[in-house]
Protein backbone atom coordinates (compact mmCIF):
# COMPACT_ATOMS: atom_id res chain seq x y z
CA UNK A 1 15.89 0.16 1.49
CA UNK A 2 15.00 -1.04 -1.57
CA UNK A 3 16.11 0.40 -5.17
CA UNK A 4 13.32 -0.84 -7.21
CA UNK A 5 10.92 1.40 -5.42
CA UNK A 6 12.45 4.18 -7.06
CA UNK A 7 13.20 2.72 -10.57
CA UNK A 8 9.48 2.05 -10.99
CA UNK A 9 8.50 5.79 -10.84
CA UNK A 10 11.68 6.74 -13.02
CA UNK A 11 11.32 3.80 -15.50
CA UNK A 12 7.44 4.82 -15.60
CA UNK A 13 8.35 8.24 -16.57
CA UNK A 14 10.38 6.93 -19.00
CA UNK A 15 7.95 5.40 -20.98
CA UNK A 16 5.28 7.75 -20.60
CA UNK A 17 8.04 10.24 -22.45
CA UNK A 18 8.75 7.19 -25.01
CA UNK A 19 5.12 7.06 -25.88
CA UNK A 20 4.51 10.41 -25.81
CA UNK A 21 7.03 11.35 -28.84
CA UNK A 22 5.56 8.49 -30.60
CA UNK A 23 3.18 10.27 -32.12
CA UNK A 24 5.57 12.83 -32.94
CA UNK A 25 7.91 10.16 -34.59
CA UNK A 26 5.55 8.70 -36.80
CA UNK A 27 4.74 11.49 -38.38
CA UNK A 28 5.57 11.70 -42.22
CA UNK A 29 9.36 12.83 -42.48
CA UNK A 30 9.48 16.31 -44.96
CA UNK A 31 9.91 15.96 -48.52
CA UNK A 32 13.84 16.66 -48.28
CA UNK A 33 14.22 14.28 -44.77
CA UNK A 34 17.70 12.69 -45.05
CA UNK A 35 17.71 8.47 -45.73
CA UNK A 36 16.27 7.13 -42.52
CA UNK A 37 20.15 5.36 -42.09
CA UNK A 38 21.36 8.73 -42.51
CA UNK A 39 19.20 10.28 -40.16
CA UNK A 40 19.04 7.96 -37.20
CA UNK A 41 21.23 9.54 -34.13
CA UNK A 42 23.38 7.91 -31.63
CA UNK A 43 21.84 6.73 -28.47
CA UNK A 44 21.92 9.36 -25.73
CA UNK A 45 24.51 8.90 -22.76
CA UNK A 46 21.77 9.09 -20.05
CA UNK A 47 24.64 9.09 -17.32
CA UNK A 48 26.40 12.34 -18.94
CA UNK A 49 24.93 14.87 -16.27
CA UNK A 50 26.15 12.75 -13.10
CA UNK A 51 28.92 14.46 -11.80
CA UNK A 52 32.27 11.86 -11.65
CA UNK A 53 32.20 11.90 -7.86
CA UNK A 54 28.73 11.50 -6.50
CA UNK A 55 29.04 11.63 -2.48
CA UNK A 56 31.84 11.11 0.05
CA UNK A 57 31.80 8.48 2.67
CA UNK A 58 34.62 8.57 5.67
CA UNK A 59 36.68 10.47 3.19
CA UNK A 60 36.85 8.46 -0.10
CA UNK A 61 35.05 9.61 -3.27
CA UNK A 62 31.84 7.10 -4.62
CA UNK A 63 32.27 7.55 -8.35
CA UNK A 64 29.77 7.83 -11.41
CA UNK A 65 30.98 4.02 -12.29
CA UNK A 66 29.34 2.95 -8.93
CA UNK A 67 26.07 4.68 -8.79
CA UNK A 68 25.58 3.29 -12.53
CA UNK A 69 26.50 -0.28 -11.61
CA UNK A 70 24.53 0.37 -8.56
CA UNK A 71 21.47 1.21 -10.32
CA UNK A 72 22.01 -0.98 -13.89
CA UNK A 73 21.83 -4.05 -10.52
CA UNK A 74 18.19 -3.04 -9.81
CA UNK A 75 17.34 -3.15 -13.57
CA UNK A 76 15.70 -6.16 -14.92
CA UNK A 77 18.52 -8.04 -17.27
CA UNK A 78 20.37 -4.67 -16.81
CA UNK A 79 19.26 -2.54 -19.52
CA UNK A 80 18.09 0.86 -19.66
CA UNK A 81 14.37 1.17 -20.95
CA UNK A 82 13.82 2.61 -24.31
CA UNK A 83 13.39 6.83 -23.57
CA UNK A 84 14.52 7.33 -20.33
CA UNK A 85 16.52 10.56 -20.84
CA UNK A 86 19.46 11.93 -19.10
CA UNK A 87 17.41 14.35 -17.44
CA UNK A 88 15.60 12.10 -15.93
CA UNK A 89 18.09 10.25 -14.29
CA UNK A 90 19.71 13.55 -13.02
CA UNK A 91 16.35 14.32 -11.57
CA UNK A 92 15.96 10.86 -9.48
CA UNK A 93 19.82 10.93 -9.01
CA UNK A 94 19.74 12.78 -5.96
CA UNK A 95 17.41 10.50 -4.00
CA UNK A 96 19.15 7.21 -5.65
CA UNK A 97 22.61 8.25 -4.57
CA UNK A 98 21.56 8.88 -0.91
CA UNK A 99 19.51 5.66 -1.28
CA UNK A 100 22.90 3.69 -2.40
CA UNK A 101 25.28 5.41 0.35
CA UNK A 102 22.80 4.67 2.98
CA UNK A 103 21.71 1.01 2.06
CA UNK A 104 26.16 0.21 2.20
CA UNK A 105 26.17 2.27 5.42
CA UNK A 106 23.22 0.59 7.03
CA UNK A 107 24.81 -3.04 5.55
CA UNK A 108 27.58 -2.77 7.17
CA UNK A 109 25.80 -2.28 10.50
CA UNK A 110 23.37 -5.06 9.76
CA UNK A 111 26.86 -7.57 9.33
CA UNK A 112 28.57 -5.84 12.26
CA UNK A 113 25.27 -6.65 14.71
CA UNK A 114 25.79 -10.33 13.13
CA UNK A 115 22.35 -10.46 11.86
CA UNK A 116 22.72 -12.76 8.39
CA UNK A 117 20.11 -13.01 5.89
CA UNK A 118 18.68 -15.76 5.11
CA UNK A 119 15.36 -17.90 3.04
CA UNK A 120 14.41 -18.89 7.08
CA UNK A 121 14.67 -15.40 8.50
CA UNK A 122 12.41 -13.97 5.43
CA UNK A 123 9.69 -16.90 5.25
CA UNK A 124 8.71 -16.17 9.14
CA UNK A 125 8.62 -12.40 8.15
CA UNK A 126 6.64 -12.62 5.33
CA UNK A 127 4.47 -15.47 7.12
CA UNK A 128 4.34 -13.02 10.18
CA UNK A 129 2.86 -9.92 8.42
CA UNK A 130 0.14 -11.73 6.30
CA UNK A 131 -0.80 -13.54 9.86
CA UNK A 132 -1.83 -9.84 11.36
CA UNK A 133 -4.18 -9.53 8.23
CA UNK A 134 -7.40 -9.87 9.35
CA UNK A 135 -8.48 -13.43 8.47
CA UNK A 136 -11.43 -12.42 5.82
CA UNK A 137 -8.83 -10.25 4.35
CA UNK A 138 -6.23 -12.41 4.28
CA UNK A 139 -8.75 -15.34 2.70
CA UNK A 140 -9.93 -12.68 -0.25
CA UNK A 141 -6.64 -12.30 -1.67
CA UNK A 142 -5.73 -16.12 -1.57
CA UNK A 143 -8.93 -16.57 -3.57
CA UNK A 144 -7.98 -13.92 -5.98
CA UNK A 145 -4.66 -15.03 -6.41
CA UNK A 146 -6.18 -18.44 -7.25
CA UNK A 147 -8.89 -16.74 -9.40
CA UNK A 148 -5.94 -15.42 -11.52
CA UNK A 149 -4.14 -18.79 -11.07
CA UNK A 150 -1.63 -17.76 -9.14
CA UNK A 151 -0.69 -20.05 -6.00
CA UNK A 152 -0.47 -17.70 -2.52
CA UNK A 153 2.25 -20.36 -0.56
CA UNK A 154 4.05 -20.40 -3.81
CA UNK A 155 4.24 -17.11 -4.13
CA UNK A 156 5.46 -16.47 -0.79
CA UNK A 157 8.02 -18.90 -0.89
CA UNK A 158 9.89 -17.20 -4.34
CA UNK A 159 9.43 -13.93 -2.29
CA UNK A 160 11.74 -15.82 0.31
CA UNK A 161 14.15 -17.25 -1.65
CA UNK A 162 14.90 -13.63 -3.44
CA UNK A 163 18.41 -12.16 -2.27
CA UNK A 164 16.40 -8.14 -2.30
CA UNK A 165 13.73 -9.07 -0.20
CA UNK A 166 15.87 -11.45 2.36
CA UNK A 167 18.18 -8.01 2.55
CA UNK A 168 15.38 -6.03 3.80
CA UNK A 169 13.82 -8.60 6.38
CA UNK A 170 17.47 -8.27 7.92
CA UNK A 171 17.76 -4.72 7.51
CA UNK A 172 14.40 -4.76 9.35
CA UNK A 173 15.16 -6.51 11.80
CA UNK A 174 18.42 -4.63 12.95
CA UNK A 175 16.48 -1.60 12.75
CA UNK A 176 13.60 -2.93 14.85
CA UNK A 177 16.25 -4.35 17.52
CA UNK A 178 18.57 -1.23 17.29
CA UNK A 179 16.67 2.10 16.01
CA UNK A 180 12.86 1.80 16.91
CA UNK A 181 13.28 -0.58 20.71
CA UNK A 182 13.39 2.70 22.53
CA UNK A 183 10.30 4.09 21.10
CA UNK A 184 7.67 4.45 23.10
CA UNK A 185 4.37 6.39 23.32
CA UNK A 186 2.79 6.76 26.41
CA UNK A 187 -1.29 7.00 27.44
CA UNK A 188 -0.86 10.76 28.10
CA UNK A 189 0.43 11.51 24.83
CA UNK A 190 -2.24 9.76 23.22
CA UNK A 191 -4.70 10.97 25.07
CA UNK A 192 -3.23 14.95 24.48
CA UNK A 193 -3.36 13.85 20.47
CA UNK A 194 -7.16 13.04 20.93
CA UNK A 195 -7.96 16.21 22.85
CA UNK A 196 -6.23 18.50 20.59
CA UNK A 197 -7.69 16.56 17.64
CA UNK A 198 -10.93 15.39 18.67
CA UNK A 199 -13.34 18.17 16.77
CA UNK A 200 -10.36 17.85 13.24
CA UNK A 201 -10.18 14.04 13.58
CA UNK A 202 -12.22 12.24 15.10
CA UNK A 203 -15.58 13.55 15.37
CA UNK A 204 -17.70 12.14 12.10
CA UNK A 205 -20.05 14.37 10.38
CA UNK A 206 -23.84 14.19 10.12
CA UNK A 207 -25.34 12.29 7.17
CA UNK A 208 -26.37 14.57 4.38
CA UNK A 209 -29.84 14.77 3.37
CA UNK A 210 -29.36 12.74 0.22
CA UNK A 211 -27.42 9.77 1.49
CA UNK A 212 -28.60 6.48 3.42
CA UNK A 213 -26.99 4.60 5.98
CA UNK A 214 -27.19 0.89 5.52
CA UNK A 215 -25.42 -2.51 6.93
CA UNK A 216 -25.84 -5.61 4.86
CA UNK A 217 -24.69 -9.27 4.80
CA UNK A 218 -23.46 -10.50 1.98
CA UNK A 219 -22.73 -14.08 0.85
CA UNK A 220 -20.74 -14.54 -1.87
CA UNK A 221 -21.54 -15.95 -5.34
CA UNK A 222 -19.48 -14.28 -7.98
CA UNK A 223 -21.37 -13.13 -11.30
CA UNK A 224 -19.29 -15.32 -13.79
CA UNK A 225 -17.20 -17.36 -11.78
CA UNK A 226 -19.22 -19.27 -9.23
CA UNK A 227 -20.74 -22.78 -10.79
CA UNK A 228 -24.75 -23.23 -11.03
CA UNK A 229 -24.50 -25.04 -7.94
CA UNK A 230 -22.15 -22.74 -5.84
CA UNK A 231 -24.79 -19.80 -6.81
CA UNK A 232 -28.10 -21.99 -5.67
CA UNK A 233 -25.93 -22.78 -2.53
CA UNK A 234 -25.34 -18.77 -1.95
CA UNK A 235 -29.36 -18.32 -2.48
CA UNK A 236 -30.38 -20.75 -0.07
CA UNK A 237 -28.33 -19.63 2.43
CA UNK A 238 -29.03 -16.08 2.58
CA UNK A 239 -33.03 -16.91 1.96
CA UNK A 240 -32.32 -18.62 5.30
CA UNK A 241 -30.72 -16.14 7.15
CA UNK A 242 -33.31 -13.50 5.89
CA UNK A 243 -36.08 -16.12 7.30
CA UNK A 244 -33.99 -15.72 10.62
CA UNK A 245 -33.38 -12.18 11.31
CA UNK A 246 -37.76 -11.54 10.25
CA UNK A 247 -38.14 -13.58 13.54
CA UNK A 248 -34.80 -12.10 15.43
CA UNK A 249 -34.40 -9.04 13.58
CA UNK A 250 -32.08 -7.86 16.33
CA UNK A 251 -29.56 -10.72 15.86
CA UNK A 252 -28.34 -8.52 12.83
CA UNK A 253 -25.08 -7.67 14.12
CA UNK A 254 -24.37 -10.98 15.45
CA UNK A 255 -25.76 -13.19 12.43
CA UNK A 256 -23.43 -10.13 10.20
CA UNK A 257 -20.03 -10.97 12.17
CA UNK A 258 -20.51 -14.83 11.76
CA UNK A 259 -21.51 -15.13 8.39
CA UNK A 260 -20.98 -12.08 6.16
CA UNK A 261 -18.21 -12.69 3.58
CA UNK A 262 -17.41 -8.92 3.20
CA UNK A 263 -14.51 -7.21 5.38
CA UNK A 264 -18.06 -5.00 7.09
CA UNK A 265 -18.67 -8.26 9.23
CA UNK A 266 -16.13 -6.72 12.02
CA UNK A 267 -18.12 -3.86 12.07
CA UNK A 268 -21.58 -6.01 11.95
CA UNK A 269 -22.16 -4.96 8.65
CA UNK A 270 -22.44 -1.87 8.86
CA UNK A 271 -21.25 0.24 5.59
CA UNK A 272 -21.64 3.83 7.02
CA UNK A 273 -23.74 6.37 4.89
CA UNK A 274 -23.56 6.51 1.13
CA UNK A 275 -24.81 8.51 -1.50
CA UNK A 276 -26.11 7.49 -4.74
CA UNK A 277 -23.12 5.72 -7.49
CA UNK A 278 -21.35 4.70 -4.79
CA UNK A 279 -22.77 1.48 -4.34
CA UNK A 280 -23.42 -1.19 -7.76
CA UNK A 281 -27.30 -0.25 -8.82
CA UNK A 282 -29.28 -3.33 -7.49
CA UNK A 283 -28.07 -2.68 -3.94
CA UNK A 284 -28.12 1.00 -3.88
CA UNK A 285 -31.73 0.54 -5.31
CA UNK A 286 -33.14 -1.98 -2.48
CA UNK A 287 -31.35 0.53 0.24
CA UNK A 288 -32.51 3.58 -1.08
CA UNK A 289 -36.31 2.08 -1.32
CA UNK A 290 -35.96 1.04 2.70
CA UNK A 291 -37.70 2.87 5.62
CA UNK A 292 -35.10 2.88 8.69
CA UNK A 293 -35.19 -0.24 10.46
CA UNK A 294 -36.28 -2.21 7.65
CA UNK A 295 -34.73 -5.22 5.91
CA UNK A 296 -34.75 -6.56 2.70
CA UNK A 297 -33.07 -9.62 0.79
CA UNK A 298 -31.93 -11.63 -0.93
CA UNK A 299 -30.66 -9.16 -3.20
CA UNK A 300 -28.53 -10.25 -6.32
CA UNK A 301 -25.52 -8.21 -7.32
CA UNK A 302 -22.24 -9.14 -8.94
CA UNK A 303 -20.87 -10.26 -5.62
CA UNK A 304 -23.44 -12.40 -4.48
CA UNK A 305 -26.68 -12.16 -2.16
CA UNK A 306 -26.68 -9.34 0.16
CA UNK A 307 -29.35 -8.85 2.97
CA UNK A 308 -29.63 -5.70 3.48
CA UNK A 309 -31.10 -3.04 6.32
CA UNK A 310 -31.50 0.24 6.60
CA UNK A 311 -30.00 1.82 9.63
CA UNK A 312 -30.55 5.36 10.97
CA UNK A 313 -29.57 8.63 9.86
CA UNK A 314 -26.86 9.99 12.47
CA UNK A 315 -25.79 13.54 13.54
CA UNK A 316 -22.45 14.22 14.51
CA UNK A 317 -20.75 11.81 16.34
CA UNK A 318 -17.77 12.12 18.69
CA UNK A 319 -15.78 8.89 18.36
CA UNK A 320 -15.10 7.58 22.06
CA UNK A 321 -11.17 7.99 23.12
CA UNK A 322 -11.06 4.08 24.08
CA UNK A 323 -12.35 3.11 20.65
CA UNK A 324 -9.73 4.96 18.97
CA UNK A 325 -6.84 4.45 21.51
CA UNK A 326 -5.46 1.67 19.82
CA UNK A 327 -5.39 2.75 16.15
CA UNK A 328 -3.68 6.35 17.75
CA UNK A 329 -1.08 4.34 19.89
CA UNK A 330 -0.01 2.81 16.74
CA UNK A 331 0.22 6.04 14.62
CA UNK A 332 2.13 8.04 17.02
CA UNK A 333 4.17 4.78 17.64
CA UNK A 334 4.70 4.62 13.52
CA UNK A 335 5.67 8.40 13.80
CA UNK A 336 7.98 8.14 16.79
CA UNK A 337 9.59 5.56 15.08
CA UNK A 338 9.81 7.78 11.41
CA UNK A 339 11.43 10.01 13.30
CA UNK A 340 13.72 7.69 15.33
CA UNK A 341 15.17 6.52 11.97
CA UNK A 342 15.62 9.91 10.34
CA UNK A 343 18.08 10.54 13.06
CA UNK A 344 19.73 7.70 12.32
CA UNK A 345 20.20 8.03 9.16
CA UNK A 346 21.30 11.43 10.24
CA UNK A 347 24.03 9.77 12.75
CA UNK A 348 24.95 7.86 10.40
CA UNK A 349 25.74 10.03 7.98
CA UNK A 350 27.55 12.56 10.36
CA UNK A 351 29.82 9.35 11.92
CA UNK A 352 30.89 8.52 8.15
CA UNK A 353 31.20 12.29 7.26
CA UNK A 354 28.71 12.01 3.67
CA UNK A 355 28.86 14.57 1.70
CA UNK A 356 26.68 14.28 -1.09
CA UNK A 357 27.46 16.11 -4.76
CA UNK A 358 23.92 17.01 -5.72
CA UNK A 359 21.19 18.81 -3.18
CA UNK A 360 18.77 16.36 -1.49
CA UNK A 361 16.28 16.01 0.55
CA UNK A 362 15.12 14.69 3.40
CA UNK A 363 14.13 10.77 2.76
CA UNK A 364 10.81 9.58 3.98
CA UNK A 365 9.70 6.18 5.33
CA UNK A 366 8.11 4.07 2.59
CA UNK A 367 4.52 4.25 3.53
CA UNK A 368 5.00 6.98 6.21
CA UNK A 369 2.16 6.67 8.45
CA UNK A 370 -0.89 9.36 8.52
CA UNK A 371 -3.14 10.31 11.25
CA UNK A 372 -6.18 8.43 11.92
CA UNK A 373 -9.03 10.05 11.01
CA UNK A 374 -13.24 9.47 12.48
CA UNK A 375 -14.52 6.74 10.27
């Protein structure tokens, strides 16, 4: 339920408008162009096409005044950016009113359930969701945080302490106790999803012609920003593990999962099929060059040292219902649960009797949730 969401795109517009009459503007003024004191106009009233009232809620009127104070809160030091028009705030004004009425509606539902936000309630949250990262994952952006000397835990901890964010871990988690606890998907319904999906979805297409399939292991050195030492280090290891897998060529998969430092370990480094300019020119040379079944390595690219095998070409493949079962549950879980909160919001809005002043549409989940697809 957050505001800023929507003040990016708007603000963004904004400026994209400001820079596009720039040009314009600088321009040389005509020969008989009025004293630039003379000719400079009063600022635009970008609130002037919000109507006075802009909704109802249980009978009372939510004025113009509101919505702007509403919206001048989510503004950094509360000032409208330089060419954001009054059209485009009557554009965005639908969505932002129903946005306002329904973050006071849902509010007051978080304080009646007694649920109080707090610095606590939002470090577990926050610490909770980057724990179901997968660990590589979750390891790659701490190092490129610190690359661009920025401090992860630090980070985190300012995300706690702001008022916005501890607002939404409670709103979350009245919703999660009170609006999505009854959703449920069960195996049939997954299963039906797969069946009527399976040809659509989840059944991955044969490699083209041009394009080679390849799974490497890579061990990271960054071009640039790794020390002498730390790149010698990366070298020696991977000329070791390419010394390995000659003798135990079929420990690939296994060698891939332990010590690959790119997010294809979980899938034993496997990157799927690829065409040429999809991959950076050393490695895309060295796989292209590769009979199936052969290795190469160590290969230098701006990543590191990658060992790298050709795998083989593969025809169309049906992906199994138990491998995707879990990624489906979740979808149709994340859908149920879309859906669950839409009538909500709709019950909400009927209990209060809203009535809004401008047409609207239907809201969305941020991030709404789309179907997994054969990978």
């Amino acid at each position: 339920m957050r505001q800023n969401r929507w003040m990016v795109s708007l603000f963004a517009a904004g400026a994209v408008a400001f820079s596009a009459g720039a040009a314009e503007a600088a321009k040389p003024a005509p020969a008989k162009a009025a004293p630039a004191a003379e000719a400079k106009k009063a600022p635009e009233d970008v609130w002037k096409l919000i109507p006075d009232t802009v909704a109802e809620v249980d009978g009372k009127s939510v004025s113009k005044d509101e919505f702007v104070k509403f919206l001048l809160k989510s503004i950094p030091d509360g000032k409208i950016p330089e060419g954001l028009t009054a059209e485009m705030i009557r554009k965005e004004a639908p969505g932002l009113v129903k946005q306002m009425v329904l973050d006071r509606l849902i509010s007051a539902q978080v304080e009646k359930a007694g649920i109080k936000s707090s610095y606590e309630m939002a470090k577990a949250k926050l610490n909770e969701r980057f724990k179901s990262f997968n660990p590589q994952q979750l390891e790659m952006i701490k190092m490129q945080m610190a690359q661009a000397g920025k401090d992860f835990e630090k980070l985190l901890d300012e995300q706690a302490k702001n008022p916005q964010v501890q607002k939404d871990v409670a709103i979350g988690e009245f919703l999660e106790k009170n609006v999505m606890k009854t959703v449920k998907v069960t195996d049939e319904e997954v299963r039906k999803y797969y069946e009527d999906n399976k040809a659509t979805q989840f059944t991955e297409p044969a490699d083209q012609p041009d394009m080679v399939r390849a799974s490497h292991i890579l061990i990271m050195a960054e071009e640039g920003k790794a020390k002498p030492e730390e790149m010698k280090a990366a070298l020696d290891k991977a000329t070791k593990i390419m010394a390995d897998l000659k003798k135990n060529p079929e420990k690939f998969e296994e060698v891939a999962k332990a010590e690959s430092q790119c997010p294809s370990s979980r899938q034993g480094g496997s990157l799927g099929a690829f065409g040429k300019g999809q991959m950076v020119p050393e490695f895309e040379k060295a796989a292209f060059e590769l009979k199936e079944g052969e290795l190469t390595g160590p290969v230098k690219t701006k990543f590191g040292y990658h060992i790298i095998r050709r795998d083989a070409a593969k025809g169309p493949t049906v992906m199994p219902f138990e491998t995707v079962k879990p990624q489906l549950t979740k979808f149709l879980e994340s859908r149920k649960q879309q859906q669950a909160f839409l009538d909500y919001i709709k019950k909400l809005e009927t209990e209060h009797k809203v009535k809004y002043t401008m047409p609207l549409e239907v809201p969305q989940l941020p991030g709404a949730a789309t179907a997994p697809a054969a990978k």
